[in-house]
PDB file of N, CA and C in Angstrom:
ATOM      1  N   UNK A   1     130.615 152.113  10.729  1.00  0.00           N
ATOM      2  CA  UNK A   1     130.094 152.305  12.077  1.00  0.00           C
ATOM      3  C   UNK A   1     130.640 153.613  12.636  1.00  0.00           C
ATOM      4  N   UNK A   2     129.412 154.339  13.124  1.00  0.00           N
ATOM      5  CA  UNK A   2     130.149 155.709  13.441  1.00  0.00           C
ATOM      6  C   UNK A   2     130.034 155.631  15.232  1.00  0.00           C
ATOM      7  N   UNK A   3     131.100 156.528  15.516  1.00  0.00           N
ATOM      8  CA  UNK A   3     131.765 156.101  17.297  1.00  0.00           C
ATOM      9  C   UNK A   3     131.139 157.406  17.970  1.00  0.00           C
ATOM     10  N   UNK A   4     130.765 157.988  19.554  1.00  0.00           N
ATOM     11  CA  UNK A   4     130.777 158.585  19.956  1.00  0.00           C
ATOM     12  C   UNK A   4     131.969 158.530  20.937  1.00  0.00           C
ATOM     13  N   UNK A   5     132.021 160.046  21.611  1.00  0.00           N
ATOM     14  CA  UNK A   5     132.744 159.853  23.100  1.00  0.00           C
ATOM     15  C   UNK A   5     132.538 158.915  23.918  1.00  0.00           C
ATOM     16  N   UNK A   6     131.169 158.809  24.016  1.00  0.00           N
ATOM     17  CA  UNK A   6     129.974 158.183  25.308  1.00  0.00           C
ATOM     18  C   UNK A   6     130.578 156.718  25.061  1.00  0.00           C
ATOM     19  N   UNK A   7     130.849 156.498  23.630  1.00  0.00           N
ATOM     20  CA  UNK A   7     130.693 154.537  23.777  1.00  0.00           C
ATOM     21  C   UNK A   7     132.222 154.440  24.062  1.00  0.00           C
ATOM     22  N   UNK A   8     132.775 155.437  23.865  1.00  0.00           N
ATOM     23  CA  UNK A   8     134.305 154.765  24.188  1.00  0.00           C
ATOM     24  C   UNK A   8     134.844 155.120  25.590  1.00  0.00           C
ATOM     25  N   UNK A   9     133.705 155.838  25.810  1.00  0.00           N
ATOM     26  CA  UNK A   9     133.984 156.142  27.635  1.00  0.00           C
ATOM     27  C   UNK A   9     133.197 154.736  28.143  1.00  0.00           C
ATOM     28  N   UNK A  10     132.248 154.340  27.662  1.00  0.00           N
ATOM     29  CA  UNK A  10     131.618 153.034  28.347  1.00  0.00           C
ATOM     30  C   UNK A  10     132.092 151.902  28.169  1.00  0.00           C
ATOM     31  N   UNK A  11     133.161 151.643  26.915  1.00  0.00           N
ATOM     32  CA  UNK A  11     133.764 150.678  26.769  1.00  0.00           C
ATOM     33  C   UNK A  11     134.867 150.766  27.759  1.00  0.00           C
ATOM     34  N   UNK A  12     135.289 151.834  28.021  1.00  0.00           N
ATOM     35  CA  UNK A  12     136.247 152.075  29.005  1.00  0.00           C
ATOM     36  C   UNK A  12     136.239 151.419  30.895  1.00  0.00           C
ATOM     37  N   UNK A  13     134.830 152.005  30.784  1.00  0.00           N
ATOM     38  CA  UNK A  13     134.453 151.891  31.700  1.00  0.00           C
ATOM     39  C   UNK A  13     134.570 149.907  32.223  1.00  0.00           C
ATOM     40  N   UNK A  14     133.895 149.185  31.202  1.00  0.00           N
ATOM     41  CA  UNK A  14     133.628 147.962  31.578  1.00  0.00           C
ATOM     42  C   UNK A  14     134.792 147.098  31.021  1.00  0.00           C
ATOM     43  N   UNK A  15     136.246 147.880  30.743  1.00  0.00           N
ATOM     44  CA  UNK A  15     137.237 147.386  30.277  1.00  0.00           C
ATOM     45  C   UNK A  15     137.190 146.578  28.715  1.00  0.00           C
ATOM     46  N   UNK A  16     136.103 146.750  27.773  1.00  0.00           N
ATOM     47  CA  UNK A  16     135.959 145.754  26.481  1.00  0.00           C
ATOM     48  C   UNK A  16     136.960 145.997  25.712  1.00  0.00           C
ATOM     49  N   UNK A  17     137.280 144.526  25.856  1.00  0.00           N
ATOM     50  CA  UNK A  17     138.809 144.190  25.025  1.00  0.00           C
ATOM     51  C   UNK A  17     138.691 145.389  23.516  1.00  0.00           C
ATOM     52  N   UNK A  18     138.035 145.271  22.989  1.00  0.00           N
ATOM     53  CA  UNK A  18     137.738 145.730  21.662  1.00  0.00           C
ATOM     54  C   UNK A  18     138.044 147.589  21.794  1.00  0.00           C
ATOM     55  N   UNK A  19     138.463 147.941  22.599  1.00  0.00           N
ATOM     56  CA  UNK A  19     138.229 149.755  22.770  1.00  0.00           C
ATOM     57  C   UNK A  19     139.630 150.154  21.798  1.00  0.00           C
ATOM     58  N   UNK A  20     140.693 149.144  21.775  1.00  0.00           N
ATOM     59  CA  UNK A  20     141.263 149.755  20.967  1.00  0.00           C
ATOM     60  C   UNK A  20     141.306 150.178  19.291  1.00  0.00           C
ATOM     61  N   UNK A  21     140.352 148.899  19.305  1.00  0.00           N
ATOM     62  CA  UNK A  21     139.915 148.957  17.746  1.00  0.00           C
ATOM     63  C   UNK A  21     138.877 150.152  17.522  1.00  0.00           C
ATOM     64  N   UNK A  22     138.317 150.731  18.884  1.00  0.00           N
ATOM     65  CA  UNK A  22     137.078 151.725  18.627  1.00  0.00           C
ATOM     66  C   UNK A  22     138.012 153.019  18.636  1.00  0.00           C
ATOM     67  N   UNK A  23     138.841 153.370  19.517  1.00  0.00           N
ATOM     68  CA  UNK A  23     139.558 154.945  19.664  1.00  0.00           C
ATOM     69  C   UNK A  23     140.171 154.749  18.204  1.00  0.00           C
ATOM     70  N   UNK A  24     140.557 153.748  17.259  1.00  0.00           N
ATOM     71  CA  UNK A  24     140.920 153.897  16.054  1.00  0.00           C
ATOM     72  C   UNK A  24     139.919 154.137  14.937  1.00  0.00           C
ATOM     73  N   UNK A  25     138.841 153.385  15.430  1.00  0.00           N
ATOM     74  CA  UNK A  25     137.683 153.956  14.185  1.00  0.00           C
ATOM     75  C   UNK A  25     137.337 155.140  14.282  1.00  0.00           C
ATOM     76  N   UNK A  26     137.423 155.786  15.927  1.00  0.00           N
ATOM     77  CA  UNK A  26     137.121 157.126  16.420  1.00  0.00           C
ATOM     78  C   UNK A  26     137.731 157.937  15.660  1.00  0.00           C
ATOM     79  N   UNK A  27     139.336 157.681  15.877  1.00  0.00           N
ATOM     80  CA  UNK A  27     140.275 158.716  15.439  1.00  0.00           C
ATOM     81  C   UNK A  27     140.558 158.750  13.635  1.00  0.00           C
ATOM     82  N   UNK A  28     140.017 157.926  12.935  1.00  0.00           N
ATOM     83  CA  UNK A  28     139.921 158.535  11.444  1.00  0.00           C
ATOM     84  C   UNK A  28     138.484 158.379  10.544  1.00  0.00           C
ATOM     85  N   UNK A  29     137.297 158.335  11.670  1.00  0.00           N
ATOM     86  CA  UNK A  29     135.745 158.760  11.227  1.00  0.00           C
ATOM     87  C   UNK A  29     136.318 159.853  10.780  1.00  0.00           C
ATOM     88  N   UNK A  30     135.345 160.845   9.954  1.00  0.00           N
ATOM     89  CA  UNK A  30     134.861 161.814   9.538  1.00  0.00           C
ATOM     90  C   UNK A  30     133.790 162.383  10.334  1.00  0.00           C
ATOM     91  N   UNK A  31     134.597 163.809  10.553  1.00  0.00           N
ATOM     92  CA  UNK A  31     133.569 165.002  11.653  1.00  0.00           C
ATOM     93  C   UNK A  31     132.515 164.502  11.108  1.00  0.00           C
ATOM     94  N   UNK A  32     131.182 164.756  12.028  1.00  0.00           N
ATOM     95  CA  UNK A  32     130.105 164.740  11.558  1.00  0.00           C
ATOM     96  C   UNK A  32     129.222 166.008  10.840  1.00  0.00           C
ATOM     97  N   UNK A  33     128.872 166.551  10.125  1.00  0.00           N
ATOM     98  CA  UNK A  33     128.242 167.540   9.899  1.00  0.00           C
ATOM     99  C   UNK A  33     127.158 168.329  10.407  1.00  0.00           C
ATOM    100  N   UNK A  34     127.439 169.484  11.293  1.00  0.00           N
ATOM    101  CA  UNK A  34     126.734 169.947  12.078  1.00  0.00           C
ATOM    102  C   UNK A  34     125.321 170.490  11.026  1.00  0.00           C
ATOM    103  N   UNK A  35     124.345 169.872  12.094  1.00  0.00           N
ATOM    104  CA  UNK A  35     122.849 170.292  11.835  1.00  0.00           C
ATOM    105  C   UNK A  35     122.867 172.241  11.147  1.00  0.00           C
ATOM    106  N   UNK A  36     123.454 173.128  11.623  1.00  0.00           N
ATOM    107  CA  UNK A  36     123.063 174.549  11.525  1.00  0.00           C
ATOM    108  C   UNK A  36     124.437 175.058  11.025  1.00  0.00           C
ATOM    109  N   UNK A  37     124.669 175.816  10.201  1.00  0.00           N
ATOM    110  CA  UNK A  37     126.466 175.889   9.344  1.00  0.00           C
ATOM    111  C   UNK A  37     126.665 176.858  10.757  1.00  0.00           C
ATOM    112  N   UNK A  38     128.080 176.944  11.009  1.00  0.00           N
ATOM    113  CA  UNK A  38     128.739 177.710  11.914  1.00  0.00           C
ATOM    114  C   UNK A  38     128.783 179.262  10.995  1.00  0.00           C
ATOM    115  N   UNK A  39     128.694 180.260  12.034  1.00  0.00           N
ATOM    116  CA  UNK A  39     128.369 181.315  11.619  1.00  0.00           C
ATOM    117  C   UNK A  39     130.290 181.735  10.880  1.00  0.00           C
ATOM    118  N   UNK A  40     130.193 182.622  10.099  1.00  0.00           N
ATOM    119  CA  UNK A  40     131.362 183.480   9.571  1.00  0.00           C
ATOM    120  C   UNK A  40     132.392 183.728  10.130  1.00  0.00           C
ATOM    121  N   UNK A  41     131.712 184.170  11.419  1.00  0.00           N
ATOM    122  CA  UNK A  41     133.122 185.160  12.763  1.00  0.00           C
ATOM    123  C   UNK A  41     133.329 184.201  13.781  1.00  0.00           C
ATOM    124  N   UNK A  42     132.909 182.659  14.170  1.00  0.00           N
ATOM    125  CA  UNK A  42     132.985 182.059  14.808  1.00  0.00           C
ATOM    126  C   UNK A  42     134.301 181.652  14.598  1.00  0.00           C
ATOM    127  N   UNK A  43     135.032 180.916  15.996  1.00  0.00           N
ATOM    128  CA  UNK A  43     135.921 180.702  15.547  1.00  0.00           C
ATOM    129  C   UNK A  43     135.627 179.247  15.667  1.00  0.00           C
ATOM    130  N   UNK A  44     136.602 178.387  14.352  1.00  0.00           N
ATOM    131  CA  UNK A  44     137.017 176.836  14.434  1.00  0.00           C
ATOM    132  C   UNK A  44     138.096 176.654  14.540  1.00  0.00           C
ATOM    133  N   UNK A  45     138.182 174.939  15.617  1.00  0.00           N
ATOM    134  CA  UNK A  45     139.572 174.523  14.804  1.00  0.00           C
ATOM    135  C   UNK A  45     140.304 174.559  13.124  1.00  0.00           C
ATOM    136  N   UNK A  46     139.518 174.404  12.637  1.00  0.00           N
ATOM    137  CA  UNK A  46     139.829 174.433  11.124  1.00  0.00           C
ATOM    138  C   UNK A  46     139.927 175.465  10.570  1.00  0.00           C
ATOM    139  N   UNK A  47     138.883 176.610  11.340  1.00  0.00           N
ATOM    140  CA  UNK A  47     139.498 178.288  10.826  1.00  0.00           C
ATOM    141  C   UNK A  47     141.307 178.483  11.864  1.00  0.00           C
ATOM    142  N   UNK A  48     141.046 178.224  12.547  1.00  0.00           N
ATOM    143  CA  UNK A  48     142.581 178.595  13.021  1.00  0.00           C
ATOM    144  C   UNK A  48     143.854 177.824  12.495  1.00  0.00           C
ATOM    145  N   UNK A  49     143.549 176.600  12.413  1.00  0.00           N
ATOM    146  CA  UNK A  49     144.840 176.013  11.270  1.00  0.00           C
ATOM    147  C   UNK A  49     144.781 176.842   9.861  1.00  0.00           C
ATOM    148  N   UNK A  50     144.017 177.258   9.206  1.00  0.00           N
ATOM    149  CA  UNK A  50     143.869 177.958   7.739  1.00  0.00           C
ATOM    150  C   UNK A  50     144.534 179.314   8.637  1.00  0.00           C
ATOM    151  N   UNK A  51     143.956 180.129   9.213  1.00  0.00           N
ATOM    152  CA  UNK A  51     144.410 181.100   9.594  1.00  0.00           C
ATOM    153  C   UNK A  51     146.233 181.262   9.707  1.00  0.00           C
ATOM    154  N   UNK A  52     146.839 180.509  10.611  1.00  0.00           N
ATOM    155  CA  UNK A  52     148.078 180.168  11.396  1.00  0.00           C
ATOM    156  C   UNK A  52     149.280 179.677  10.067  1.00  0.00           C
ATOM    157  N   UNK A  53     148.887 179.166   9.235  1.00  0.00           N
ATOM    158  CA  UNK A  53     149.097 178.506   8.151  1.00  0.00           C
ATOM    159  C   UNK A  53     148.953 179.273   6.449  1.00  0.00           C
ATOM    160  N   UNK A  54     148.344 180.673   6.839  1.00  0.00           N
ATOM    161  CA  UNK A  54     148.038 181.541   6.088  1.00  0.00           C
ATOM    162  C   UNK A  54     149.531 182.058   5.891  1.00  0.00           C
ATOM    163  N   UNK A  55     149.962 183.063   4.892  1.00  0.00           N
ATOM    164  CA  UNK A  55     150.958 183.619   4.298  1.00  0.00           C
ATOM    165  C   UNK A  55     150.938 185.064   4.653  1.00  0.00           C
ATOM    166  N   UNK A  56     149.888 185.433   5.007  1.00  0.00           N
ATOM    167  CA  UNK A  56     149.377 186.589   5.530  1.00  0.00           C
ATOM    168  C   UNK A  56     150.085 186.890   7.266  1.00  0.00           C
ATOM    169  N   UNK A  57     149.583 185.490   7.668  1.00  0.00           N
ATOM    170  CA  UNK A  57     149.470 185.449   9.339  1.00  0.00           C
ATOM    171  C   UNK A  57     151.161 184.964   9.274  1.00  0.00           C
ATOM    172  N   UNK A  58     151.795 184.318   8.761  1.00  0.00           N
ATOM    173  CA  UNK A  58     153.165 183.959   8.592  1.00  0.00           C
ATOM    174  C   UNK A  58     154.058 185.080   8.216  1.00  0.00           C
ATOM    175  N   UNK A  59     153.888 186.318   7.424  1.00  0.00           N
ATOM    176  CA  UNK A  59     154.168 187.401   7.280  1.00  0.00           C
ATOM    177  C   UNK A  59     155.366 188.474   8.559  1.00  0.00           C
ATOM    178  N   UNK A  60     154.023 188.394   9.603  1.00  0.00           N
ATOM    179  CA  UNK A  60     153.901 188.935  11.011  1.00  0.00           C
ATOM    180  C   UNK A  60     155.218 187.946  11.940  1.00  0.00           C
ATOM    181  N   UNK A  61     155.269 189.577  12.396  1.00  0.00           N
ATOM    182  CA  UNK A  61     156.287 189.368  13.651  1.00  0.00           C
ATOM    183  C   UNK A  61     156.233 187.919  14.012  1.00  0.00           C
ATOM    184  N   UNK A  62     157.308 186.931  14.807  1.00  0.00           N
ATOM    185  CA  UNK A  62     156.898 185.919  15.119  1.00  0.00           C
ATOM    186  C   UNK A  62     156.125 185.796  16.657  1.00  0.00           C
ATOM    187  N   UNK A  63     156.850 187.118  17.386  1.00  0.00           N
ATOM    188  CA  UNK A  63     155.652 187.791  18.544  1.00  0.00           C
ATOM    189  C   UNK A  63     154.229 188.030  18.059  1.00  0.00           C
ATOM    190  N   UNK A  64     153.913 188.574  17.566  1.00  0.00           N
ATOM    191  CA  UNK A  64     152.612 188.941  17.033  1.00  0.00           C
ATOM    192  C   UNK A  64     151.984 187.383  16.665  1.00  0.00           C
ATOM    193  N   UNK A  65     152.598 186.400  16.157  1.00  0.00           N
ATOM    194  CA  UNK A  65     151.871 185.623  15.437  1.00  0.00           C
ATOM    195  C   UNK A  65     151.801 184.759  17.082  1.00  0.00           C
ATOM    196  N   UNK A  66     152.782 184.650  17.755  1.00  0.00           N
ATOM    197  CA  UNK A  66     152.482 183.590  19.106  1.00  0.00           C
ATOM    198  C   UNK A  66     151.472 184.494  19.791  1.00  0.00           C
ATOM    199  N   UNK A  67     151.267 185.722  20.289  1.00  0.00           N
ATOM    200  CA  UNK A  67     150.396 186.263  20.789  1.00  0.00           C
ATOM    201  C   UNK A  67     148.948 185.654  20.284  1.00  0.00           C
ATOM    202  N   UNK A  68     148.586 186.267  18.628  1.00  0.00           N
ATOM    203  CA  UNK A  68     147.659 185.790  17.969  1.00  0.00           C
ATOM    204  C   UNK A  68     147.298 184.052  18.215  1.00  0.00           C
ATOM    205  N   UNK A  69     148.071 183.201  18.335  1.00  0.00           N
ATOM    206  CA  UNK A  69     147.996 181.734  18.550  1.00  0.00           C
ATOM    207  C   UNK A  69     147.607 181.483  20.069  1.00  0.00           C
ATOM    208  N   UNK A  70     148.344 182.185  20.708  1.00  0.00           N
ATOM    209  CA  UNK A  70     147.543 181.768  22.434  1.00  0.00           C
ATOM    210  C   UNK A  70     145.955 182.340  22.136  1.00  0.00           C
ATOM    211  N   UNK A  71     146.180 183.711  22.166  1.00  0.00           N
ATOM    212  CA  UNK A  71     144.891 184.103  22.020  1.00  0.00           C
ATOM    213  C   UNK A  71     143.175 183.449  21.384  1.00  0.00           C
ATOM    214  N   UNK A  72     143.905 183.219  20.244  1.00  0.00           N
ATOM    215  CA  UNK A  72     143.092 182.095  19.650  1.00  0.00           C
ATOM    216  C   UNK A  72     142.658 180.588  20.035  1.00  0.00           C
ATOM    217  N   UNK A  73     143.699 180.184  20.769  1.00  0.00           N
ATOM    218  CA  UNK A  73     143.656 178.630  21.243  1.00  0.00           C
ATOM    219  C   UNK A  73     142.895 179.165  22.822  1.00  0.00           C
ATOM    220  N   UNK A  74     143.266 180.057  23.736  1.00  0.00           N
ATOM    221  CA  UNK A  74     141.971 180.035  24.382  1.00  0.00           C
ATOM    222  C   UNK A  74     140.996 180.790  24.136  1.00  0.00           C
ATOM    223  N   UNK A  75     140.271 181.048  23.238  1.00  0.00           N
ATOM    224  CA  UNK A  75     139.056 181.045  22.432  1.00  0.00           C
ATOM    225  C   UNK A  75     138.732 180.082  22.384  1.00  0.00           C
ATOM    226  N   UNK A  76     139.288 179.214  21.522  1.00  0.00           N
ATOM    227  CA  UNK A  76     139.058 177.974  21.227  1.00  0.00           C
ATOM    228  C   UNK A  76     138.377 177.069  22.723  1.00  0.00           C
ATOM    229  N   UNK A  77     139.478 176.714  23.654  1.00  0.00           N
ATOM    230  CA  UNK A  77     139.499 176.279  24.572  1.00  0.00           C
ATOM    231  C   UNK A  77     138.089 176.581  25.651  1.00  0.00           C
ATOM    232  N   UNK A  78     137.884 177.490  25.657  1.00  0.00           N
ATOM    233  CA  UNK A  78     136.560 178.215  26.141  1.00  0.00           C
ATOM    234  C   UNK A  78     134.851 177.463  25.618  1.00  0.00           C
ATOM    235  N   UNK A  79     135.445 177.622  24.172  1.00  0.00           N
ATOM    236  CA  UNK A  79     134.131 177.040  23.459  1.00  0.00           C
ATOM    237  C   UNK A  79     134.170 175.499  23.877  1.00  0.00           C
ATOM    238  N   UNK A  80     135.138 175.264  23.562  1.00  0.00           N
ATOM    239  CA  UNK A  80     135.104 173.669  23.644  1.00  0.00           C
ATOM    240  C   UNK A  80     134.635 173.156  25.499  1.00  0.00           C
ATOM    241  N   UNK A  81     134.917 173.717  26.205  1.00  0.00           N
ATOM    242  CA  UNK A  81     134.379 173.553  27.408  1.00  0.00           C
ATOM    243  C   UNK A  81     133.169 173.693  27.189  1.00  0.00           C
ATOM    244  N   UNK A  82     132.528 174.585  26.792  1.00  0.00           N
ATOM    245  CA  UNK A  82     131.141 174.474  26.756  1.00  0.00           C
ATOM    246  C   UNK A  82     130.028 174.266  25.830  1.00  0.00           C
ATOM    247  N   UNK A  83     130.700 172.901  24.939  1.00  0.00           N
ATOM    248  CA  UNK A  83     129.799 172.709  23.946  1.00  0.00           C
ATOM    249  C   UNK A  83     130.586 170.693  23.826  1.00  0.00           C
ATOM    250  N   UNK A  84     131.573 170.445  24.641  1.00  0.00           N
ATOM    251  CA  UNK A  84     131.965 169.152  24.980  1.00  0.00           C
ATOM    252  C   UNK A  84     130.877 168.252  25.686  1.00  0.00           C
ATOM    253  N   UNK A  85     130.636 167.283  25.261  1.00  0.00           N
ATOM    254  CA  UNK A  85     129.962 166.336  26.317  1.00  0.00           C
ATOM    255  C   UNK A  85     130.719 166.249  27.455  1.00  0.00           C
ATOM    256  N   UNK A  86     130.257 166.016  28.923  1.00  0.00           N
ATOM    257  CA  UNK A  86     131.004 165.679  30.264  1.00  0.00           C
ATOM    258  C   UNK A  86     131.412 164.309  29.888  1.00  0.00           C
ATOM    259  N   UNK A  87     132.457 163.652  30.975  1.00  0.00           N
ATOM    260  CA  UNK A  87     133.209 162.558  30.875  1.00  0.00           C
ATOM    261  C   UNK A  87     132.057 162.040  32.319  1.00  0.00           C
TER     262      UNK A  87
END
């Protein structure tokens, strides 16, 4: 059974005993696979853990690499505002 936001905000909503068993099926589903591949230069969560986690990016100043990490996380943060369902 695959979960959205929406049903665990509505289970929320009407208090159903059962929501804890759903934020757990929520939290180890498998992403769903987006309809259109994400372009190259976009950024993901999953490009920025590979990135951050790189030997390359670990290399670098540890300034340089926290700069690079804010920077990136609001990128991130930006998109995700506007591609999140509302609550």
């Amino acid at each position: 059974m695959s979960l959205s936001f929406s049903q665990i905000q509505q289970a929320w909503q009407v208090q159903d005993p059962s929501l804890v068993d759903k934020l757990c099926t929520l939290a180890t589903q498998a992403d769903a696979i987006p309809e259109t591949p994400t372009p190259e230069h976009e950024l993901t969560f999953d490009r920025f853990l590979d990135k951050i986690f790189s030997h390359q990016f670990r290399e670098q100043h540890p300034d340089v690499q926290f700069a690079e990490r804010v920077a990136m996380i609001a990128k991130l943060e930006v998109m995700a505002a506007h591609t999140l369902e509302p609550f």
